[in-house]
N, C-alpha and C. Protein backbone atom coordinates (compact mmCIF):
# COMPACT_ATOMS: atom_id res chain seq x y z
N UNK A 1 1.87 -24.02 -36.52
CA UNK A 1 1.40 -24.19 -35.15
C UNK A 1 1.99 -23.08 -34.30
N UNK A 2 1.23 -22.15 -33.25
CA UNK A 2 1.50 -21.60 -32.49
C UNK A 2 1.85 -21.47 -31.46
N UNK A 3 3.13 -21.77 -30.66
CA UNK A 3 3.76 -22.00 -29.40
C UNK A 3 3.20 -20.80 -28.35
N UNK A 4 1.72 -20.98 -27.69
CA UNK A 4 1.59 -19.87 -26.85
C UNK A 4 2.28 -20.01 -25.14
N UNK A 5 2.68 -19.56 -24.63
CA UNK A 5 2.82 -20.10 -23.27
C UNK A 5 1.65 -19.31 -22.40
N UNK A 6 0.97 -20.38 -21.73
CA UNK A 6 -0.29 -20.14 -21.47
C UNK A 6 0.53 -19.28 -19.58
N UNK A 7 1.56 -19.46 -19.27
CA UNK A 7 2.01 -19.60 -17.79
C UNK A 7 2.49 -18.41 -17.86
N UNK A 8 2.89 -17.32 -19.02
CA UNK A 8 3.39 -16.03 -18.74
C UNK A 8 2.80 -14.95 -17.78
N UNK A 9 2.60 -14.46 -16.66
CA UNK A 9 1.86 -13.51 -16.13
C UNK A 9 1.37 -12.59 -16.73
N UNK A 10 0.31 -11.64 -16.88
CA UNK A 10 0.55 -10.80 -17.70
C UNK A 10 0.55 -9.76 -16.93
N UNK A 11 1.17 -8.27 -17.44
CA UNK A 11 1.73 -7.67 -16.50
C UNK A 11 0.26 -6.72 -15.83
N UNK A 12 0.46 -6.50 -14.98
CA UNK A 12 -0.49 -5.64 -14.07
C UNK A 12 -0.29 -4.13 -14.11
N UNK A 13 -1.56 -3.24 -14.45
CA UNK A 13 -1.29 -2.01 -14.55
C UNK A 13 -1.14 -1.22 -13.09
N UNK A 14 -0.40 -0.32 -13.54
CA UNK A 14 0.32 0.24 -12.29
C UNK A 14 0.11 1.77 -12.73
N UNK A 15 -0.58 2.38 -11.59
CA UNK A 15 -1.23 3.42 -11.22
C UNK A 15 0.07 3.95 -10.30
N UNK A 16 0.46 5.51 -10.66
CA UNK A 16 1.95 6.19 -9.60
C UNK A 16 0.65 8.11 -9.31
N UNK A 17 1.28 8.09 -8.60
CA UNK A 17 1.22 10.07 -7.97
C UNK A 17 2.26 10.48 -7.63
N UNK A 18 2.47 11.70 -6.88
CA UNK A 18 3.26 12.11 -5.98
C UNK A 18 2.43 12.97 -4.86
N UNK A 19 2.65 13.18 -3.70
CA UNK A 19 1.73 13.59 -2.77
C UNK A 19 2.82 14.46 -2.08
N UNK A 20 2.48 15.94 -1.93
CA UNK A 20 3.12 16.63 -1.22
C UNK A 20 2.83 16.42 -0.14
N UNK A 21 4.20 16.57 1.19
CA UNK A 21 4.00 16.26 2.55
C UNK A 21 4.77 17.33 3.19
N UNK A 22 4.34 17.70 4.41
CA UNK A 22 5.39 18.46 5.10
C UNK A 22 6.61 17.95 5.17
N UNK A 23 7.05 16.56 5.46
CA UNK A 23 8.32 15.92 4.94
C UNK A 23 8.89 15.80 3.90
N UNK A 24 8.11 16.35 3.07
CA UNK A 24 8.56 15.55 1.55
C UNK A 24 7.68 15.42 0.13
N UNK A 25 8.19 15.35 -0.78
CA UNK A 25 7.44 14.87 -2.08
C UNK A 25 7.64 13.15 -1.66
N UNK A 26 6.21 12.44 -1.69
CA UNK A 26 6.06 11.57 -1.70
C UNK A 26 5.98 10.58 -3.09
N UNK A 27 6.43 9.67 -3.50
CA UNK A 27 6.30 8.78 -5.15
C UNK A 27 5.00 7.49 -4.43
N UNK A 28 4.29 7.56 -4.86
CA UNK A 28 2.93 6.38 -4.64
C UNK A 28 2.83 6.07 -5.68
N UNK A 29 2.69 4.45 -5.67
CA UNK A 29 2.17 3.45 -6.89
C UNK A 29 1.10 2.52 -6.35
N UNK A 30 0.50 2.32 -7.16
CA UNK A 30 -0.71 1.39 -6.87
C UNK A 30 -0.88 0.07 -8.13
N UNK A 31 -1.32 -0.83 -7.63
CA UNK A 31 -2.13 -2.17 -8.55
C UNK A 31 -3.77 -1.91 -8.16
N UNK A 32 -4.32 -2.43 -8.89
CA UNK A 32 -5.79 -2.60 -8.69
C UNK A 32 -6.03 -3.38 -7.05
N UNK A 33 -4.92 -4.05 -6.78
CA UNK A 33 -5.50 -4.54 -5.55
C UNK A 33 -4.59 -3.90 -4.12
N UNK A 34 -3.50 -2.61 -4.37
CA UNK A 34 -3.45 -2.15 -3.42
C UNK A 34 -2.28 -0.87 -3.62
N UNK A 35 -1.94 -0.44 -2.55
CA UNK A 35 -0.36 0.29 -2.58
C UNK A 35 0.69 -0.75 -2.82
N UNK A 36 1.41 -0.25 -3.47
CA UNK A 36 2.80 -1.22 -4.12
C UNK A 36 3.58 -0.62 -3.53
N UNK A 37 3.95 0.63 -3.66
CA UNK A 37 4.85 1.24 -2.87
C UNK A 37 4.91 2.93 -2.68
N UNK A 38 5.97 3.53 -1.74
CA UNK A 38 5.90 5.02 -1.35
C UNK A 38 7.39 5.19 -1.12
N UNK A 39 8.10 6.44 -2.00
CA UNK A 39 9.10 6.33 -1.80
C UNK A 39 9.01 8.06 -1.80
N UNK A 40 10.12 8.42 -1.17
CA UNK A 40 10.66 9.54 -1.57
C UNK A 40 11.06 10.28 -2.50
N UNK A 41 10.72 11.25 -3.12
CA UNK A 41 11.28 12.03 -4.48
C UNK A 41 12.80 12.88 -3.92
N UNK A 42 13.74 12.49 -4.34
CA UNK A 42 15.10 13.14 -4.25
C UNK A 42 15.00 14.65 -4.48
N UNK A 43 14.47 14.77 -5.81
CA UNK A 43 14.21 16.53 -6.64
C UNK A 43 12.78 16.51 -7.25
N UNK A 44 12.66 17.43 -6.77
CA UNK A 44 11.13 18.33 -7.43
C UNK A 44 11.69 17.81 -8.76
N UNK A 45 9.97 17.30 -9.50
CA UNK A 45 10.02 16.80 -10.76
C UNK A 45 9.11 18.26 -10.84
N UNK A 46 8.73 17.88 -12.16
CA UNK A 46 7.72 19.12 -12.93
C UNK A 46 6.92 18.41 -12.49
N UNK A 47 5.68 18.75 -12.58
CA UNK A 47 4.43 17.82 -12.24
C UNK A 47 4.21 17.60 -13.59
N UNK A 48 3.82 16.01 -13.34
CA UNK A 48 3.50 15.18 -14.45
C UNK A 48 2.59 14.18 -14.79
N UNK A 49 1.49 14.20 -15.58
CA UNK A 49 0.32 13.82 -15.71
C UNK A 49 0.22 12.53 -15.43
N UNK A 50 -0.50 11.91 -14.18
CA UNK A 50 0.11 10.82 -13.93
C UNK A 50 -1.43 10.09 -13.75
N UNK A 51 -1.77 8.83 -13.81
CA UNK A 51 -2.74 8.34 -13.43
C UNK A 51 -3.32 7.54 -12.14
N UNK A 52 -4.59 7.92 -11.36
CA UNK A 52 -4.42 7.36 -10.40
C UNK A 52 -5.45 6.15 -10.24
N UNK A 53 -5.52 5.66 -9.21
CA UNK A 53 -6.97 4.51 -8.83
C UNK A 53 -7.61 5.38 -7.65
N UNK A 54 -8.25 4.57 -7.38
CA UNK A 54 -8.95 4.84 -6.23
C UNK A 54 -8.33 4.73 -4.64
N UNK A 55 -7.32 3.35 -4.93
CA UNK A 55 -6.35 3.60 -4.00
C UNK A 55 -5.20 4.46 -3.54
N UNK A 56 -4.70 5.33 -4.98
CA UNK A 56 -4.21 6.78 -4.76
C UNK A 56 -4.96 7.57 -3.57
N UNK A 57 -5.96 7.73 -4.50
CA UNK A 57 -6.92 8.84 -4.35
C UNK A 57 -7.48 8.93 -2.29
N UNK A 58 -7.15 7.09 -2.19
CA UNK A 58 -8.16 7.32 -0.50
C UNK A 58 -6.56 7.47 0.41
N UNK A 59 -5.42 7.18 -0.64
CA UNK A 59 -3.79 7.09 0.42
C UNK A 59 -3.77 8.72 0.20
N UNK A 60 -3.77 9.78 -0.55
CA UNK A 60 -3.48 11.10 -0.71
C UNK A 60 -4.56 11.72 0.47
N UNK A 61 -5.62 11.25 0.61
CA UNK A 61 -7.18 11.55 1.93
C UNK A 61 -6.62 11.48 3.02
N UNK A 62 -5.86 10.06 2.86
CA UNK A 62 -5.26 9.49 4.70
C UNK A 62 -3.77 10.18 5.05
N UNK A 63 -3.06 9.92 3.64
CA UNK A 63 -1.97 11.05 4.11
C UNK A 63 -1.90 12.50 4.02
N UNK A 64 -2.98 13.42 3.98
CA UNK A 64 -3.39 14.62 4.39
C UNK A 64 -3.89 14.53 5.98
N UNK A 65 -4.64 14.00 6.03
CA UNK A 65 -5.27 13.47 7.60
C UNK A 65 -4.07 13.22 8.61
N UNK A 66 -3.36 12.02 8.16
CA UNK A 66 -2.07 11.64 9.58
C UNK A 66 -1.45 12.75 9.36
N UNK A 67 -1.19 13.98 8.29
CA UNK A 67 -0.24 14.47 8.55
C UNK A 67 -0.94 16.11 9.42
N UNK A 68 -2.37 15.89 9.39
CA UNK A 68 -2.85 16.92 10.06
C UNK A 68 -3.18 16.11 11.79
N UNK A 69 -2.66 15.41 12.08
CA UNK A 69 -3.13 14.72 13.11
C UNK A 69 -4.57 14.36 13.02
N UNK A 70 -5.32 13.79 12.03
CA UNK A 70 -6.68 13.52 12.51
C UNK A 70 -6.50 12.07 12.01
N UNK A 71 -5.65 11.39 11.94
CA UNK A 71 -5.35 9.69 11.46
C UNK A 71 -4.26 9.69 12.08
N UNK A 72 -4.42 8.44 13.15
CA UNK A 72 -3.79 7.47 13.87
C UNK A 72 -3.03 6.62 12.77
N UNK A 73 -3.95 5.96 12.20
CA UNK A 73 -3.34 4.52 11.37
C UNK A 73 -4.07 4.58 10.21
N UNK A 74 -3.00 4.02 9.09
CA UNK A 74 -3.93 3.77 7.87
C UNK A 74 -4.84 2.85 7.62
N UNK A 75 -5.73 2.72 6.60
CA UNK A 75 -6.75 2.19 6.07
C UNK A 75 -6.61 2.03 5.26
N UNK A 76 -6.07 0.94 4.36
CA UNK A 76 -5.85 1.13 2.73
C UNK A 76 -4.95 -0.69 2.47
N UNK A 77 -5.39 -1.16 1.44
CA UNK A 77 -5.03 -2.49 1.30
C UNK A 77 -3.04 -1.95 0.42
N UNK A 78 -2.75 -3.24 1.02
CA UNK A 78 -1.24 -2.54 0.79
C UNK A 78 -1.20 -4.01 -0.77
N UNK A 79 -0.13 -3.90 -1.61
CA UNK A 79 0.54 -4.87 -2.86
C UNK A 79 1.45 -4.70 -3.40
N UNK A 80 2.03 -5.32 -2.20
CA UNK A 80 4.28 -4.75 -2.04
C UNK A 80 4.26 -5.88 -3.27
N UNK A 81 5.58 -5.58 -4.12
CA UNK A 81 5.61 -6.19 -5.50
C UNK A 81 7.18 -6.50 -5.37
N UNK A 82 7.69 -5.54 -4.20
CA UNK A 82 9.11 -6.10 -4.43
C UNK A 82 9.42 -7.32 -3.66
N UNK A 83 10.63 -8.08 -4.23
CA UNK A 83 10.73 -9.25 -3.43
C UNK A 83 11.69 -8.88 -2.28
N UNK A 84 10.95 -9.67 -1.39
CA UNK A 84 11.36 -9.44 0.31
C UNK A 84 11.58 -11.05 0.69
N UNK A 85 12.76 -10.75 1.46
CA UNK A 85 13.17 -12.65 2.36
C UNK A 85 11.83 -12.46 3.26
N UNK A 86 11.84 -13.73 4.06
CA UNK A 86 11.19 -13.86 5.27
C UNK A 86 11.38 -12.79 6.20
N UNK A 87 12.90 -12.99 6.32
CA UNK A 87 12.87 -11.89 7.66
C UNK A 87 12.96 -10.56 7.80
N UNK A 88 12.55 -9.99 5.92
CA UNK A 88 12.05 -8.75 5.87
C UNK A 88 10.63 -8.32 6.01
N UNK A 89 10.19 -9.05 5.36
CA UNK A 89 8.53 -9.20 5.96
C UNK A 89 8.23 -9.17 7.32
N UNK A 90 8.93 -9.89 7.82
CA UNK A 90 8.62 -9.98 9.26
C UNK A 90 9.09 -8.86 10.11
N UNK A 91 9.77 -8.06 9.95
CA UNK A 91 10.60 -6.80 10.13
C UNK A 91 9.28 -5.99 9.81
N UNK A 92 8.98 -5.78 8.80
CA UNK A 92 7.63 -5.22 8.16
C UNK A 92 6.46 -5.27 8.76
N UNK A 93 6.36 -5.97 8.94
CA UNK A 93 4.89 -6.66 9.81
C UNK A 93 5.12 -6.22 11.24
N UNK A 94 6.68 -6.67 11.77
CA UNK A 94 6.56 -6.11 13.33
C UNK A 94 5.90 -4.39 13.38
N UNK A 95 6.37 -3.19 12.44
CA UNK A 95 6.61 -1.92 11.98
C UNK A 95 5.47 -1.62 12.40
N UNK A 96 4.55 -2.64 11.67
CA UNK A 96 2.73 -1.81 11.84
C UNK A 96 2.15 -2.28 13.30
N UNK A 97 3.10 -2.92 13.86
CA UNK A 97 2.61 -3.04 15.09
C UNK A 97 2.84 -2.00 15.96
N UNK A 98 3.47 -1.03 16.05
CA UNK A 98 3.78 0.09 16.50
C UNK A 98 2.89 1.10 16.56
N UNK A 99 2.53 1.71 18.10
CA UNK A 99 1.35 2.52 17.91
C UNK A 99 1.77 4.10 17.77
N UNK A 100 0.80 4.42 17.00
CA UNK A 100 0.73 5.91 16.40
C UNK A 100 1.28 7.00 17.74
N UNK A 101 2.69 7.39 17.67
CA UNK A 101 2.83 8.49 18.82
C UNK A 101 4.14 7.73 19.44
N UNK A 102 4.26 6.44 19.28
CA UNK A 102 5.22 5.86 20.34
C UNK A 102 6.67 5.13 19.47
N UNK A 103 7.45 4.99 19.82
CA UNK A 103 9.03 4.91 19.74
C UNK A 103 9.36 3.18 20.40
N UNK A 104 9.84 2.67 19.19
CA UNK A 104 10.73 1.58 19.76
C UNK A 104 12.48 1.40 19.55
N UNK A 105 12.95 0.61 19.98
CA UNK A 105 14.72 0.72 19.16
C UNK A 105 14.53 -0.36 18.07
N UNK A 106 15.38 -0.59 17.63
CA UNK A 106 16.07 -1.35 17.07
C UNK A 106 16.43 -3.10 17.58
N UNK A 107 16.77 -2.89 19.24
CA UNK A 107 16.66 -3.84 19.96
C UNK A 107 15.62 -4.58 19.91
N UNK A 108 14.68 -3.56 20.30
CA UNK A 108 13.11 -4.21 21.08
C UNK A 108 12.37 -5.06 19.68
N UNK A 109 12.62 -4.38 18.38
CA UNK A 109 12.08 -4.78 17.74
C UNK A 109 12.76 -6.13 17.46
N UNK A 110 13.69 -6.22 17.18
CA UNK A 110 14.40 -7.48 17.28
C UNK A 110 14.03 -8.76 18.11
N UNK A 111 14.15 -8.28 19.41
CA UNK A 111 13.41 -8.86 20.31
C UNK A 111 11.83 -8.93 20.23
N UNK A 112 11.15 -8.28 19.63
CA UNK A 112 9.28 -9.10 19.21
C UNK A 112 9.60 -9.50 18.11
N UNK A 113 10.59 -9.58 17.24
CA UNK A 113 10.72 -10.36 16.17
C UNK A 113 11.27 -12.05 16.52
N UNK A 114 11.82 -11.99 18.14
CA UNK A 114 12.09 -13.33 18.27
C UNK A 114 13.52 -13.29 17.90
N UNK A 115 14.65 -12.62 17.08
CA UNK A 115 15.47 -12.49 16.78
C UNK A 115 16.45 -11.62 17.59
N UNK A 116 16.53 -11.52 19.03
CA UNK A 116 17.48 -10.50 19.65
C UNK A 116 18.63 -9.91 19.15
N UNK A 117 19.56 -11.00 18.64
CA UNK A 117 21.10 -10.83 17.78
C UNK A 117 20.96 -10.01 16.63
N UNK A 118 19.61 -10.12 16.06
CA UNK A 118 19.51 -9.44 15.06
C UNK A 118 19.65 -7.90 14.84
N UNK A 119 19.95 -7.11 15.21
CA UNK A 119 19.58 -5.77 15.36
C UNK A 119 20.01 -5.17 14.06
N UNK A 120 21.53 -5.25 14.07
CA UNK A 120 21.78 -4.85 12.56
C UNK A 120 21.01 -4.89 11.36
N UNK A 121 20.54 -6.11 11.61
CA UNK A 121 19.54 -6.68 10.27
C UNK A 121 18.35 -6.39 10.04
N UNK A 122 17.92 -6.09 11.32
CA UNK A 122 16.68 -5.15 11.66
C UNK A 122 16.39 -3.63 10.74
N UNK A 123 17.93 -3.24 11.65
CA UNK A 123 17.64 -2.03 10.80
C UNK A 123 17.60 -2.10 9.21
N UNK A 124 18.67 -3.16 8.72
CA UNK A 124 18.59 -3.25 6.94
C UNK A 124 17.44 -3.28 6.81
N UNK A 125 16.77 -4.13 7.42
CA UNK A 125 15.36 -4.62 6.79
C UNK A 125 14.32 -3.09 6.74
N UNK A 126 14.53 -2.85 7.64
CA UNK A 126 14.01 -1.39 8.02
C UNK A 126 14.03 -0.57 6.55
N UNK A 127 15.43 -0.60 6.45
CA UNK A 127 15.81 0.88 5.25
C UNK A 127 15.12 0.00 4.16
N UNK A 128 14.58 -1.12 3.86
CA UNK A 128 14.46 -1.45 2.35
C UNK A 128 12.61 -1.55 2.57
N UNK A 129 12.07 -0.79 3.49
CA UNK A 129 10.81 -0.65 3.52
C UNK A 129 10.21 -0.27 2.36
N UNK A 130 9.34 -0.85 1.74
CA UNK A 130 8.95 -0.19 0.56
C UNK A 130 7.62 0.61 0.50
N UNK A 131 6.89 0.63 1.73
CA UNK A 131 5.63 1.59 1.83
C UNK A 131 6.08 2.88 3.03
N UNK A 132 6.91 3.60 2.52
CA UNK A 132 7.35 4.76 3.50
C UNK A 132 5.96 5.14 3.88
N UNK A 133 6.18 5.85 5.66
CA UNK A 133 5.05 6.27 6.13
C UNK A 133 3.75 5.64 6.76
N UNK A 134 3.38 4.70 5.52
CA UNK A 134 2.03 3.27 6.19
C UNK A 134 2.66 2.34 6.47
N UNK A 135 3.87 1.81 6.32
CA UNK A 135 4.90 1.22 7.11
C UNK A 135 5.78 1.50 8.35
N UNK A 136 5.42 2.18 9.15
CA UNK A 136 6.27 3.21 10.04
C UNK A 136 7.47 2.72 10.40
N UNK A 137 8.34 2.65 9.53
CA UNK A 137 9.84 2.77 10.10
C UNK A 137 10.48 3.33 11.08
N UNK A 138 10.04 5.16 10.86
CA UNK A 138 10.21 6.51 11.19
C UNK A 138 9.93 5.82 12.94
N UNK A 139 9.70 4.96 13.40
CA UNK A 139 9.04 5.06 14.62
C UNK A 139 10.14 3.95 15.68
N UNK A 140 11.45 3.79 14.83
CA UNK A 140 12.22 2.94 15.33
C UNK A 140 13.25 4.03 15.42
N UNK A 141 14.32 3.84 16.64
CA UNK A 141 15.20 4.63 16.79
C UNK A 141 16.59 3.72 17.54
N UNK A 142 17.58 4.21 17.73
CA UNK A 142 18.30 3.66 18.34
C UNK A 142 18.06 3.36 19.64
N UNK A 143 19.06 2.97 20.80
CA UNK A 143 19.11 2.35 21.84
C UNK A 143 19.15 3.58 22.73
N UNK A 144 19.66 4.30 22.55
CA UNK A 144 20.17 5.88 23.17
C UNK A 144 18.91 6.42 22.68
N UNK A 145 18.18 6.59 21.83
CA UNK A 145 17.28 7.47 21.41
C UNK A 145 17.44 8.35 20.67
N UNK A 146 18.91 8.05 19.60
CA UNK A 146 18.94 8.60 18.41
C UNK A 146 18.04 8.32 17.03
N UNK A 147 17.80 9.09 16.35
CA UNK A 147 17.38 8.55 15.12
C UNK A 147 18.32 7.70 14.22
N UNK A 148 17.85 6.67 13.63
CA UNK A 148 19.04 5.97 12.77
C UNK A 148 18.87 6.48 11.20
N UNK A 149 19.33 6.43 10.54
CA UNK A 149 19.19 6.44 9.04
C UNK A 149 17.72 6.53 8.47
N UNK A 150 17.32 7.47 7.97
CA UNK A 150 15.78 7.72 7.47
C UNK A 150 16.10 7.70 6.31
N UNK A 151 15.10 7.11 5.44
CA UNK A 151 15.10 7.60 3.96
C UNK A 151 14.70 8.88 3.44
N UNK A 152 13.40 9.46 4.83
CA UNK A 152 12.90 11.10 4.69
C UNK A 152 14.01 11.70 5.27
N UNK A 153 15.10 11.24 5.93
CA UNK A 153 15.68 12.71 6.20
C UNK A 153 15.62 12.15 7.68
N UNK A 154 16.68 12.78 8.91
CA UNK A 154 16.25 13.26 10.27
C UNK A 154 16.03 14.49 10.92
N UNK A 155 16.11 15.23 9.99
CA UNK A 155 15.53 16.61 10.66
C UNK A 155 13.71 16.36 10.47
């Protein structure tokens, strides 16, 4: 008799690129049903034969575009895979509320999160963004109007 377990997930194929940016070598992964994530490349890899979807293919379109100024905001179904608490999500979610061009702190966001005290945690939540860029982090700054901790860098 064969013990199958019918409840195992099975794993989901995962589509990666890298997308050159004026900021940066970008790392993009995709599922069939969206962006999973965008991270930063530390060091020039060799380029390496990598496979994409279609959701690569329209995030490499949009991030040529925002980075030529002709995209405001993205268009593209997102399928964050890492696990996030509540009140990183929600940190997350405040992010895309932020309009293309404009600057909040750390505070404020805290405060539309409903969480004022929070600020510190704000920012954690911030740094463990996992869609750099279509997540706009980059668009939170300190109270003074410093930049805080980027994963791209602050120059």
């Amino acid at each position: 008799i064969l013990n199958i377990n019918r409840n195992k997930q099975q794993k989901k194929e995962t589509y990666e690129t890298t997308i050159e940016t004026p900021i940066g070598t970008l790392k993009a992964k995709a599922t069939k049903k969206g962006i999973s994530s965008i991270t930063f490349e530390k060091q020039k890899k060799e380029k390496e034969k990598k496979q994409e979807n279609n959701h690569l293919k329209t995030l490499r379109k949009q991030m040529k575009d925002y980075f030529e100024g002709k995209r405001k905001k993205f268009e593209i179904p997102l399928d964050i895979k890492i696990k996030r608490t509540e009140f990183q999500k929600l940190a997350h979610d405040t992010l895309l509320d932020i309009p293309y061009g404009k600057t909040i702190s750390y505070k404020e966001q805290a405060e539309k999160m409903k969480r004022p005290k929070a600020i510190r945690a704000v920012g954690t939540a911030n740094g463990m963004n996992p869609i750099a860029i279509v997540i706009p982090c980059h668009r939170v700054i300190t109270t003074n109007g410093n930049i805080g901790g980027y994963a791209g860098g602050t120059k």
